[in-house]
Protein backbone atom coordinates (compact mmCIF):
# COMPACT_ATOMS: atom_id res chain seq x y z
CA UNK A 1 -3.09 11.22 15.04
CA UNK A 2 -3.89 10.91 18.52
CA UNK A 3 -2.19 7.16 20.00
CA UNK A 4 -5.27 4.74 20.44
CA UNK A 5 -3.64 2.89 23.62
CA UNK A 6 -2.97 4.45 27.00
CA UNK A 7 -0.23 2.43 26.94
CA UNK A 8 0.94 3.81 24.07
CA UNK A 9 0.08 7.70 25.26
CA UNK A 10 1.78 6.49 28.83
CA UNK A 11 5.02 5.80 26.42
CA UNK A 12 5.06 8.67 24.77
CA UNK A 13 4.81 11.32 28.05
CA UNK A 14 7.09 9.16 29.83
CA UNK A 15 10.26 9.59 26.97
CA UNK A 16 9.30 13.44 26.76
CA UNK A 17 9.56 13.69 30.16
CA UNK A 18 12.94 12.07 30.03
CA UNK A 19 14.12 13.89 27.33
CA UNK A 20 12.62 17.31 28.36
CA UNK A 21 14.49 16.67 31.45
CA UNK A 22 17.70 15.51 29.90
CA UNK A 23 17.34 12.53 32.52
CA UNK A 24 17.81 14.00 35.49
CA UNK A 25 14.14 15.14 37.53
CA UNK A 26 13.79 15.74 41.38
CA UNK A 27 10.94 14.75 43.34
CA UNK A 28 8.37 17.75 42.82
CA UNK A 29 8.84 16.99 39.03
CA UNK A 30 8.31 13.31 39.69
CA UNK A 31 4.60 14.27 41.28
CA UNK A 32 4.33 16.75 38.39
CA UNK A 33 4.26 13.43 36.30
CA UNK A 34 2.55 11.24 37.94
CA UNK A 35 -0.18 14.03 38.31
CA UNK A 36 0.22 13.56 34.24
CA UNK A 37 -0.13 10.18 33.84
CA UNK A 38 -3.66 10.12 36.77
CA UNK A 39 -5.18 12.37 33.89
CA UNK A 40 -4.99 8.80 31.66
CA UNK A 41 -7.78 7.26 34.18
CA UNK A 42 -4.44 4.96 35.64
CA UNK A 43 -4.67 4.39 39.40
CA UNK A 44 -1.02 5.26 40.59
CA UNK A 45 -0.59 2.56 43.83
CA UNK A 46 2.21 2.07 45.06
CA UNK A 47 3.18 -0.95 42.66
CA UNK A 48 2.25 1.34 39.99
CA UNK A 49 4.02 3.84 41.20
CA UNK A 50 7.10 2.06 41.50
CA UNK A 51 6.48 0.16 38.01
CA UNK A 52 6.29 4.28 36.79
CA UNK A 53 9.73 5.31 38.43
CA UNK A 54 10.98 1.56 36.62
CA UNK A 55 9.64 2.84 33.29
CA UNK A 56 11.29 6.16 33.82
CA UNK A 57 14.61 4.94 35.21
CA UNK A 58 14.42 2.54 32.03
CA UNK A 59 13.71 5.36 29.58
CA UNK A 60 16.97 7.30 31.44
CA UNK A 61 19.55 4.59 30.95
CA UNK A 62 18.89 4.07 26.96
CA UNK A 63 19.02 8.41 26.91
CA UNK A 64 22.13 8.65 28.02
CA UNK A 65 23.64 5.14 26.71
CA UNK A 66 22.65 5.92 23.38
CA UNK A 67 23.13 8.77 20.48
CA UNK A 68 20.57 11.60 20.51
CA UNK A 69 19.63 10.54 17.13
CA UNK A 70 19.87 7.40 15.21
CA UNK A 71 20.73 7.35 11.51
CA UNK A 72 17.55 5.61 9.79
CA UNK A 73 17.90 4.07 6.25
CA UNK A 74 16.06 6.81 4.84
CA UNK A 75 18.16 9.59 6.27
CA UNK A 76 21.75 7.53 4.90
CA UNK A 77 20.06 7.95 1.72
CA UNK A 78 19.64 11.29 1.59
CA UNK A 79 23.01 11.79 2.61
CA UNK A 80 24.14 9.95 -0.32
CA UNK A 81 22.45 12.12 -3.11
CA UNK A 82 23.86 14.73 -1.90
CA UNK A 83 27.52 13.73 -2.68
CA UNK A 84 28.87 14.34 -6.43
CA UNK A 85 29.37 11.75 -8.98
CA UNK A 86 32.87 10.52 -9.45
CA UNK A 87 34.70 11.52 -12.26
CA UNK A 88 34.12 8.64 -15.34
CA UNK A 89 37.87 7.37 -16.68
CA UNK A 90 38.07 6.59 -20.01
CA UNK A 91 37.29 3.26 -21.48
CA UNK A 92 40.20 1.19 -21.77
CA UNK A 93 41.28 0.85 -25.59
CA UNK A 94 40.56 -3.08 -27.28
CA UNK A 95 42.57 -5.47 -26.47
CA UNK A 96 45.17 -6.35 -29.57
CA UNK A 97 44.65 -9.64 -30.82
CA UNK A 98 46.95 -11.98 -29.51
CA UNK A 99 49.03 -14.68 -32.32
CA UNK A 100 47.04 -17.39 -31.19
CA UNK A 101 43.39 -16.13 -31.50
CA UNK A 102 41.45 -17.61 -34.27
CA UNK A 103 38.79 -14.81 -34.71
């Protein structure tokens, strides 16, 4: 499902860029984006332009700061079906009445 925002869609190119480029682009690429991101009706002035290389720059530090993937809730789940059941220990035998119980 196609985003509804431009923002959103402007979010999206700018972390594949980062990714596709493993954070590290030189200028031509840089144009090569921007060219991108024109296509989304956004007028790239030169505070937008340097609000762009911000976004980018942004998106770089968290890529390589952080893990390539992060372990969702869902995932830890899975993870723990797949492990086998422990081994079930006998119950322990009735406790003996003691010479003070009434019962």
């Amino acid at each position: 499902m196609p985003s509804p925002y431009t923002v959103q869609q402007l979010s999206k190119i700018a972390s594949d860029f980062v990714v596709k480029k493993r954070g590290n682009w030189n200028h031509e690429e840089w144009e090569q984006f921007c060219a991108e991101v024109s296509k989304f009706g956004i007028t790239l002035d030169t505070e937008m332009q340097a609000r762009l290389g911000l976004l980018l720059e942004t998106l770089k530090v968290f890529y390589v700061s952080i893990p390539k993937r992060v372990k969702t809730v869902s995932a830890k789940r899975k993870t723990g079906a797949k492990r086998k059941p422990k081994a079930k220990t006998k119950a322990a035998a009735a406790p003996e009445k003691q010479a003070g119980d009434l019962s």
